[in-house]
PDB file of N, CA and C in Angstrom:
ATOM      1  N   UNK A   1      20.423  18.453 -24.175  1.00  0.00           N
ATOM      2  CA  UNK A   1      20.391  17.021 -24.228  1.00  0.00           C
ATOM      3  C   UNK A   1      19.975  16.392 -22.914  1.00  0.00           C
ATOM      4  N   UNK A   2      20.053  17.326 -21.540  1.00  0.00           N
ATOM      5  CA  UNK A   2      19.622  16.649 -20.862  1.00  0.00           C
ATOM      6  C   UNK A   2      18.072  16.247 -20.174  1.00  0.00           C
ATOM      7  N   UNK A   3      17.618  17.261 -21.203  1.00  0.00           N
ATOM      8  CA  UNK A   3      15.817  17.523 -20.752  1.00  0.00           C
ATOM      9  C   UNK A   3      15.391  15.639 -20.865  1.00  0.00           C
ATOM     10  N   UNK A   4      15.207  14.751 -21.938  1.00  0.00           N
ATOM     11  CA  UNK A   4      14.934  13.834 -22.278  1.00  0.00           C
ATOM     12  C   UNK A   4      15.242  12.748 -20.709  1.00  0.00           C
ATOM     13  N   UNK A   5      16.319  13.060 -20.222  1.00  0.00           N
ATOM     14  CA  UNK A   5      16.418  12.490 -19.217  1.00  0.00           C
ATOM     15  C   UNK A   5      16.029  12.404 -17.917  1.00  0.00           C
ATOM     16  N   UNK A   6      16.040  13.724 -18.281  1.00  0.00           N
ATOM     17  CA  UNK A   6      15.045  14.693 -16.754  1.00  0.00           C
ATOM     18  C   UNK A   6      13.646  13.940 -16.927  1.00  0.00           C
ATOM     19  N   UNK A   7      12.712  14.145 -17.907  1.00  0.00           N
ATOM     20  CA  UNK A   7      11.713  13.607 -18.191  1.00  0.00           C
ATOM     21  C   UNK A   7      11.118  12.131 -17.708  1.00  0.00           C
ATOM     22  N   UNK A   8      12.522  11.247 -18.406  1.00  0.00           N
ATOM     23  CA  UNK A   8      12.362  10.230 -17.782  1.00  0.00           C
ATOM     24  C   UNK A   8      12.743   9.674 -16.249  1.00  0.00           C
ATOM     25  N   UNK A   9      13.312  10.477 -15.367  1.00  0.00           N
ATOM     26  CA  UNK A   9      13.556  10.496 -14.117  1.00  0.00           C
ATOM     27  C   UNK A   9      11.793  11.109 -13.196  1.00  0.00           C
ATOM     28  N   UNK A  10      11.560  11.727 -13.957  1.00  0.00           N
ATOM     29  CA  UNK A  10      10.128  12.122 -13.630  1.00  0.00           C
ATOM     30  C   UNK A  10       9.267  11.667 -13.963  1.00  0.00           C
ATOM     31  N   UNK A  11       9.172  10.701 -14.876  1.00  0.00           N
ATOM     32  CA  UNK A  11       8.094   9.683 -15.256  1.00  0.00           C
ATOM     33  C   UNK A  11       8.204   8.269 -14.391  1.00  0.00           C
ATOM     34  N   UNK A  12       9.276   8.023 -13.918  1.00  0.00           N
ATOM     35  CA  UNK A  12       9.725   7.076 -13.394  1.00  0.00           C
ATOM     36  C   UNK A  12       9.103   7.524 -11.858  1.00  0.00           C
ATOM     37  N   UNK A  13       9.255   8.694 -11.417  1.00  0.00           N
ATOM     38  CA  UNK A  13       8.774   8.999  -9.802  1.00  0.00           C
ATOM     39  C   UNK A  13       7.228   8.708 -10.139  1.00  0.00           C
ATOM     40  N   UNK A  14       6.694   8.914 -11.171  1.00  0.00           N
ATOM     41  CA  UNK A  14       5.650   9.297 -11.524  1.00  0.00           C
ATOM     42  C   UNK A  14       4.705   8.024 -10.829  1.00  0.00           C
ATOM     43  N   UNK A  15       5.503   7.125 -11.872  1.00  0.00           N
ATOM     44  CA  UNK A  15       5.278   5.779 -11.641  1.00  0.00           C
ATOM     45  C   UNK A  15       5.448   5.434 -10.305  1.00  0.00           C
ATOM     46  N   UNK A  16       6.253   5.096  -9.932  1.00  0.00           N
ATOM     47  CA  UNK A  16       6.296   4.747  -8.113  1.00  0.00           C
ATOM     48  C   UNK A  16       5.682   5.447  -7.252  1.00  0.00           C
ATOM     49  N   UNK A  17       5.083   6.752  -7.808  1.00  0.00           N
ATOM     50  CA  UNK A  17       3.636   7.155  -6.788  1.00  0.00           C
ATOM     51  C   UNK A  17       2.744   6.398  -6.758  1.00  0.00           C
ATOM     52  N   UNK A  18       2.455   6.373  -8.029  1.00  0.00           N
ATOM     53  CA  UNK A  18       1.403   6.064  -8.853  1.00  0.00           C
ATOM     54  C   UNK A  18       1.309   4.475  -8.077  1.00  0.00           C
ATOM     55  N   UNK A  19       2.009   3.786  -7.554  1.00  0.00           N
ATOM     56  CA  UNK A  19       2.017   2.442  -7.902  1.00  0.00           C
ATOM     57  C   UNK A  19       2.178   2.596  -5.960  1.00  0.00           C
ATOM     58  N   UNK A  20       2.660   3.258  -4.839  1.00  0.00           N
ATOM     59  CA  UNK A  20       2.146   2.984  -3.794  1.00  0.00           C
ATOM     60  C   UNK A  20       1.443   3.747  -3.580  1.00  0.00           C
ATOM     61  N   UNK A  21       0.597   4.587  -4.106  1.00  0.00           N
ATOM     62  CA  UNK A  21      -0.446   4.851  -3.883  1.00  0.00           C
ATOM     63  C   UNK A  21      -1.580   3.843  -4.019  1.00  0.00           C
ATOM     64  N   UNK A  22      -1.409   3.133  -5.082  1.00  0.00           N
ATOM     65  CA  UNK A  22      -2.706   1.914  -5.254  1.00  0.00           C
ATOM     66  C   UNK A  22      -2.030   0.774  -4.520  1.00  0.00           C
ATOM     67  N   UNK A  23      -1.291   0.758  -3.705  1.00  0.00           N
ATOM     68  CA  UNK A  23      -0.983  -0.410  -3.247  1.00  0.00           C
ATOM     69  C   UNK A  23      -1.054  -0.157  -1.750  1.00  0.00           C
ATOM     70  N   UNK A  24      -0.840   0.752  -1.514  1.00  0.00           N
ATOM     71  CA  UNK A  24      -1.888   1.604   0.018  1.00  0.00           C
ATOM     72  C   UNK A  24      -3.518   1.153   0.107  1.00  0.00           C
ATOM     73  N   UNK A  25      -4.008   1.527  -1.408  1.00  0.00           N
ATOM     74  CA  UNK A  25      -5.735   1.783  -1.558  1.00  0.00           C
ATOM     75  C   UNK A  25      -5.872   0.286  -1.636  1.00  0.00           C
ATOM     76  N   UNK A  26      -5.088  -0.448  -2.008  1.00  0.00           N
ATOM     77  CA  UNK A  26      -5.717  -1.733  -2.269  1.00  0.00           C
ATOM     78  C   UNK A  26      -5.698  -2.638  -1.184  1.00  0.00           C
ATOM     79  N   UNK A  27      -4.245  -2.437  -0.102  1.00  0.00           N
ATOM     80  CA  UNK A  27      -4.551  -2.807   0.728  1.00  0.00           C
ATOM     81  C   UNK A  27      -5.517  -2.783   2.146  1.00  0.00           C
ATOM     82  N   UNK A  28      -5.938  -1.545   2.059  1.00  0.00           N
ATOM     83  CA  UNK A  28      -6.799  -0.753   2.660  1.00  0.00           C
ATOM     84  C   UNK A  28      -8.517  -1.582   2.246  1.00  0.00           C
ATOM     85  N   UNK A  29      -8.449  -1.335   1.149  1.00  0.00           N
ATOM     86  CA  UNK A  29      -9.939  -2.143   0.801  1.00  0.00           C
ATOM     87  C   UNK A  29     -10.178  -3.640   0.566  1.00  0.00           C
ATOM     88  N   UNK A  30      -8.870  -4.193   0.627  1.00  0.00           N
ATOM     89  CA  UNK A  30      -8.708  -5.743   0.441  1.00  0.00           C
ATOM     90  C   UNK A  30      -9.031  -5.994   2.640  1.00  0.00           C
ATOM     91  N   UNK A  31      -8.504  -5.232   3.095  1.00  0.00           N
ATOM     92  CA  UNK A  31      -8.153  -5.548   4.443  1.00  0.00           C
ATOM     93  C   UNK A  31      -9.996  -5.245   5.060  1.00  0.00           C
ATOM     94  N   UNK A  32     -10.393  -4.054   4.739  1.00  0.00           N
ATOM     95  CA  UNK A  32     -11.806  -3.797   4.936  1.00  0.00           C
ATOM     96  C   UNK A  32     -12.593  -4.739   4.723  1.00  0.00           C
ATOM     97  N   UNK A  33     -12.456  -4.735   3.628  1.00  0.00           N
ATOM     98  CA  UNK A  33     -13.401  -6.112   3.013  1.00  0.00           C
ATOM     99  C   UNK A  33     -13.303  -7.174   3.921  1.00  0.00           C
ATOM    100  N   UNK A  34     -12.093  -8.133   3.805  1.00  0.00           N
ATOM    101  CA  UNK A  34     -12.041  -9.644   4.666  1.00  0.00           C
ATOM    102  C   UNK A  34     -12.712  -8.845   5.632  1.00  0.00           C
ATOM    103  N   UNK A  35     -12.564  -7.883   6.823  1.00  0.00           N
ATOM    104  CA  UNK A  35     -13.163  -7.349   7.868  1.00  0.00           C
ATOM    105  C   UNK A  35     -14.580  -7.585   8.098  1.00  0.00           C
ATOM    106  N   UNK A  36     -15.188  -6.907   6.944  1.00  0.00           N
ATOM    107  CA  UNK A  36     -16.623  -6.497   6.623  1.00  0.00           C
ATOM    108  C   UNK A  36     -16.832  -8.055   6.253  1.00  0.00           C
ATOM    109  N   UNK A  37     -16.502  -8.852   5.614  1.00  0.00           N
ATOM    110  CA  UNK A  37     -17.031 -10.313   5.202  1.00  0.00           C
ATOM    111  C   UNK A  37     -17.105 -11.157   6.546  1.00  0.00           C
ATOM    112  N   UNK A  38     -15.881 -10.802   7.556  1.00  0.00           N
ATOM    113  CA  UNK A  38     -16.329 -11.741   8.749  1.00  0.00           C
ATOM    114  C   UNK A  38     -17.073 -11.012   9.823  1.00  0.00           C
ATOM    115  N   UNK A  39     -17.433  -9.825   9.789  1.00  0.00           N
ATOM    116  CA  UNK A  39     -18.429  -9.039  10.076  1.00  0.00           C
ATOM    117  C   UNK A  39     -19.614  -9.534   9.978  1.00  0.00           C
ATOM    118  N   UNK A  40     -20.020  -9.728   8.581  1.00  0.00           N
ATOM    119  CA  UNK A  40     -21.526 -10.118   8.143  1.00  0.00           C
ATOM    120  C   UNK A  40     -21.758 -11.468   8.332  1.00  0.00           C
ATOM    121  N   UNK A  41     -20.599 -12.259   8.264  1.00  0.00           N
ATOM    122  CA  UNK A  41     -20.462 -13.839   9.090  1.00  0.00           C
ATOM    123  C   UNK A  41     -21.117 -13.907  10.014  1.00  0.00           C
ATOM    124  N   UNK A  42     -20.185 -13.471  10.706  1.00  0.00           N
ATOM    125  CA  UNK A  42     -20.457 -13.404  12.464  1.00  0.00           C
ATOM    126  C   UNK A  42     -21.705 -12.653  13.715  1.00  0.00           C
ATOM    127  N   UNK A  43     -22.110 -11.772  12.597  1.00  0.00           N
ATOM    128  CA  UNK A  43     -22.756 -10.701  12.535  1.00  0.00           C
ATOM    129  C   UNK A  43     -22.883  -9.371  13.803  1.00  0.00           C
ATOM    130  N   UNK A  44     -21.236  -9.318  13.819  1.00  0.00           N
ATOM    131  CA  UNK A  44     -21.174  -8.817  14.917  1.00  0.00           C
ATOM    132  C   UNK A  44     -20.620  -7.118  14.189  1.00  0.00           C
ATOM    133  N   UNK A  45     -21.009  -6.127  14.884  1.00  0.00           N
ATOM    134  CA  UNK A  45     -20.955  -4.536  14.584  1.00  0.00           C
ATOM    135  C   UNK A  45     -19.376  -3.791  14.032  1.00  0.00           C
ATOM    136  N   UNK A  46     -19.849  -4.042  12.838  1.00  0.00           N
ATOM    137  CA  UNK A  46     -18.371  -3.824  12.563  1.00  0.00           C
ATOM    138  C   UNK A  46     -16.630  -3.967  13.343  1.00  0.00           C
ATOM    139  N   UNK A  47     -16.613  -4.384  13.802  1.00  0.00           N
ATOM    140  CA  UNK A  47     -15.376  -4.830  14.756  1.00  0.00           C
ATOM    141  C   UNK A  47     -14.351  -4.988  14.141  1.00  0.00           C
ATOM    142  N   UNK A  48     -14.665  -6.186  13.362  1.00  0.00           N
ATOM    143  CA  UNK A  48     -13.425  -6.628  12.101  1.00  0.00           C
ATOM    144  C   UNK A  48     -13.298  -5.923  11.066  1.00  0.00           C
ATOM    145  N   UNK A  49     -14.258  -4.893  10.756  1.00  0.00           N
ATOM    146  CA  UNK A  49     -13.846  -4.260   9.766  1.00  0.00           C
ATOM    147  C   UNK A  49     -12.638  -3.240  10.128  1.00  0.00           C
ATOM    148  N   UNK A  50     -12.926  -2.332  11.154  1.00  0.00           N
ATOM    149  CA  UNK A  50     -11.813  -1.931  11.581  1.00  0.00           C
ATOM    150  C   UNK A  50     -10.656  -2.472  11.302  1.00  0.00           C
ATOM    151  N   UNK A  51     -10.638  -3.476  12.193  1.00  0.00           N
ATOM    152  CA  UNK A  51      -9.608  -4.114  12.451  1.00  0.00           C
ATOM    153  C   UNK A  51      -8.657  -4.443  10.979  1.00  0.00           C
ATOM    154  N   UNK A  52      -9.895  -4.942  10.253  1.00  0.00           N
ATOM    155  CA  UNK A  52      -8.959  -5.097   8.371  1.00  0.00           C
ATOM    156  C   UNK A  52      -8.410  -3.897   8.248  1.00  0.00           C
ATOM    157  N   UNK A  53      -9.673  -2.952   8.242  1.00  0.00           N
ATOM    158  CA  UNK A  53      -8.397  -1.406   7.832  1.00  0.00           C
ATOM    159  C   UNK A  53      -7.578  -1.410   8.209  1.00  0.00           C
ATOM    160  N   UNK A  54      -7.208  -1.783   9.643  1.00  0.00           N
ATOM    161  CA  UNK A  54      -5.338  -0.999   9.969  1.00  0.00           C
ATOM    162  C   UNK A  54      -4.602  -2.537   9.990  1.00  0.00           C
ATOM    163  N   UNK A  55      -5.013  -3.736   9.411  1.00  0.00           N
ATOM    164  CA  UNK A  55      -3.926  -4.898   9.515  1.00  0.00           C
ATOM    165  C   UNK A  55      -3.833  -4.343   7.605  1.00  0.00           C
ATOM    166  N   UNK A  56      -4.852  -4.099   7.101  1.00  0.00           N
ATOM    167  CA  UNK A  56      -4.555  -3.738   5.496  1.00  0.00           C
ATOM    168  C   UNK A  56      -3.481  -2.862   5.222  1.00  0.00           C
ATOM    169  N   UNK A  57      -3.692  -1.519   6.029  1.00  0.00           N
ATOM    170  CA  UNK A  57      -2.611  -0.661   5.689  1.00  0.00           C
ATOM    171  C   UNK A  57      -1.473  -0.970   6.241  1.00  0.00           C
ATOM    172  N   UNK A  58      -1.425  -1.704   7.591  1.00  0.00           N
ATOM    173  CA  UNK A  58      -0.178  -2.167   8.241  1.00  0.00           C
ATOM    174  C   UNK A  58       0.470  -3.289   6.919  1.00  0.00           C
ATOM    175  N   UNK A  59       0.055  -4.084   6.414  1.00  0.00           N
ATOM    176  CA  UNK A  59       0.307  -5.057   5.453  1.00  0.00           C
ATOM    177  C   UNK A  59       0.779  -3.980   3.800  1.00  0.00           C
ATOM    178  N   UNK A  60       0.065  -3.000   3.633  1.00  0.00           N
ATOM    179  CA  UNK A  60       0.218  -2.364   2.378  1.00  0.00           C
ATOM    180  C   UNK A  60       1.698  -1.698   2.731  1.00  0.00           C
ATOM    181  N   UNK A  61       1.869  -1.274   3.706  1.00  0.00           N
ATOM    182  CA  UNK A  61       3.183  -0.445   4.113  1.00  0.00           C
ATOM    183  C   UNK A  61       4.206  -1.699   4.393  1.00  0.00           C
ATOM    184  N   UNK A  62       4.202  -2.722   4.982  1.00  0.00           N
ATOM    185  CA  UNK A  62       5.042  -3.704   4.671  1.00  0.00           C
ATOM    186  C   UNK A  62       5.662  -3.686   3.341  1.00  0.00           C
ATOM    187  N   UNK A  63       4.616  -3.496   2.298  1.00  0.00           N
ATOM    188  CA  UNK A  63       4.898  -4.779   1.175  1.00  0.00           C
ATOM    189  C   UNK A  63       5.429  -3.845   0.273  1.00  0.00           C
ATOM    190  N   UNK A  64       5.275  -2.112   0.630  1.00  0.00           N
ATOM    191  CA  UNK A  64       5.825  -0.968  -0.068  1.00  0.00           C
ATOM    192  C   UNK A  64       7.258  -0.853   0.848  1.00  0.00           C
ATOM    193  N   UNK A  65       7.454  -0.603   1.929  1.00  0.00           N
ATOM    194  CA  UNK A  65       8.679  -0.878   2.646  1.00  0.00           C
ATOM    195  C   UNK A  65       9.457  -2.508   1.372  1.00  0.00           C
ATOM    196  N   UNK A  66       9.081  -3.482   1.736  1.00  0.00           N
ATOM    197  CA  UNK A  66       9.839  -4.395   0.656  1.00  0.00           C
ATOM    198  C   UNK A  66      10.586  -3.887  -0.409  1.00  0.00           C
ATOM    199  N   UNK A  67       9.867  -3.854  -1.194  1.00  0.00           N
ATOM    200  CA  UNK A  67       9.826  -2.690  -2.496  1.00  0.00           C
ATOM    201  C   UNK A  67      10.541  -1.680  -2.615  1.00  0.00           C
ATOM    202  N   UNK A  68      10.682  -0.391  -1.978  1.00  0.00           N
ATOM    203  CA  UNK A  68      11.419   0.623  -1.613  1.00  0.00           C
ATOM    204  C   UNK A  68      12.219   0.937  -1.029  1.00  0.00           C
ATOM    205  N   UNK A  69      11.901   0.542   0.208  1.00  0.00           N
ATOM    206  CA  UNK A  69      12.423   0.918   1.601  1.00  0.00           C
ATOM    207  C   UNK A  69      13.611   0.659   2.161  1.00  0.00           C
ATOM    208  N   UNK A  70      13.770  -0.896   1.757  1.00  0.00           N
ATOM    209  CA  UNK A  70      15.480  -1.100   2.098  1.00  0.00           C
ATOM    210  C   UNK A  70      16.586  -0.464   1.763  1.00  0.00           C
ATOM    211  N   UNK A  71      16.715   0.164   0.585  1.00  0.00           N
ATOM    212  CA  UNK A  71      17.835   1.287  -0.181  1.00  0.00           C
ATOM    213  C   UNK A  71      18.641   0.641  -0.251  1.00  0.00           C
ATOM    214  N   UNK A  72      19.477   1.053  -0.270  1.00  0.00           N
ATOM    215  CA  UNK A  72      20.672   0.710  -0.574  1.00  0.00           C
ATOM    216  C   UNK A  72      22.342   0.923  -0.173  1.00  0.00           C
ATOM    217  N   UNK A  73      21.981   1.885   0.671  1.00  0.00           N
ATOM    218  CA  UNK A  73      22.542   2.120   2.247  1.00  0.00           C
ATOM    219  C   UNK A  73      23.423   1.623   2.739  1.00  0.00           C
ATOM    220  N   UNK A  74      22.898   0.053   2.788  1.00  0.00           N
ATOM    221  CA  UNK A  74      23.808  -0.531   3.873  1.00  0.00           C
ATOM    222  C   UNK A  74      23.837  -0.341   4.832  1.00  0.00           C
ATOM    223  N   UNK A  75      22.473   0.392   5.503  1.00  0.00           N
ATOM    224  CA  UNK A  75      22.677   0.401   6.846  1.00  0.00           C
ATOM    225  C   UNK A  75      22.085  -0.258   8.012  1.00  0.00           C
ATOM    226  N   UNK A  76      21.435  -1.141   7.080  1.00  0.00           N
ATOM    227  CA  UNK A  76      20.501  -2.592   7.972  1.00  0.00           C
ATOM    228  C   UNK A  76      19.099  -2.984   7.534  1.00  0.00           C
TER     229      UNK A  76
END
């Protein structure tokens, strides 16, 4: 009786991969992008694109920290 549960404890991790993993990728290419758009603005050598990549992933790991990260602990 307890397989059914197991299952769903593993579909459930499944899911919360599944879900900061695309929320890593999205911030990553949402952050590139604005980068690359004031890049081609400005028209200066990729600079800002960089720069989107790591404020994207810095921002994607925020917003998965939100989400996850606090626990439940109690320990601050």
């Amino acid at each position: 009786m307890t397989a059914p549960h197991q299952r769903s404890d593993v579909g459930a991790g499944l899911g919360a991969g599944w879900e900061i993993t695309s929320t890593m990728i999205g911030g990553i290419a949402a952050g590139g992008g604005l980068g690359f758009a004031v890049d081609w603005l400005l028209g200066t050598p990729h600079a800002f694109t960089a720069v989107g990549f790591i404020a994207g992933a810095a921002g994607a790991v925020y917003v998965i920290w939100l989400r996850y990260g606090k626990g439940e602990g109690g320990g601050g």
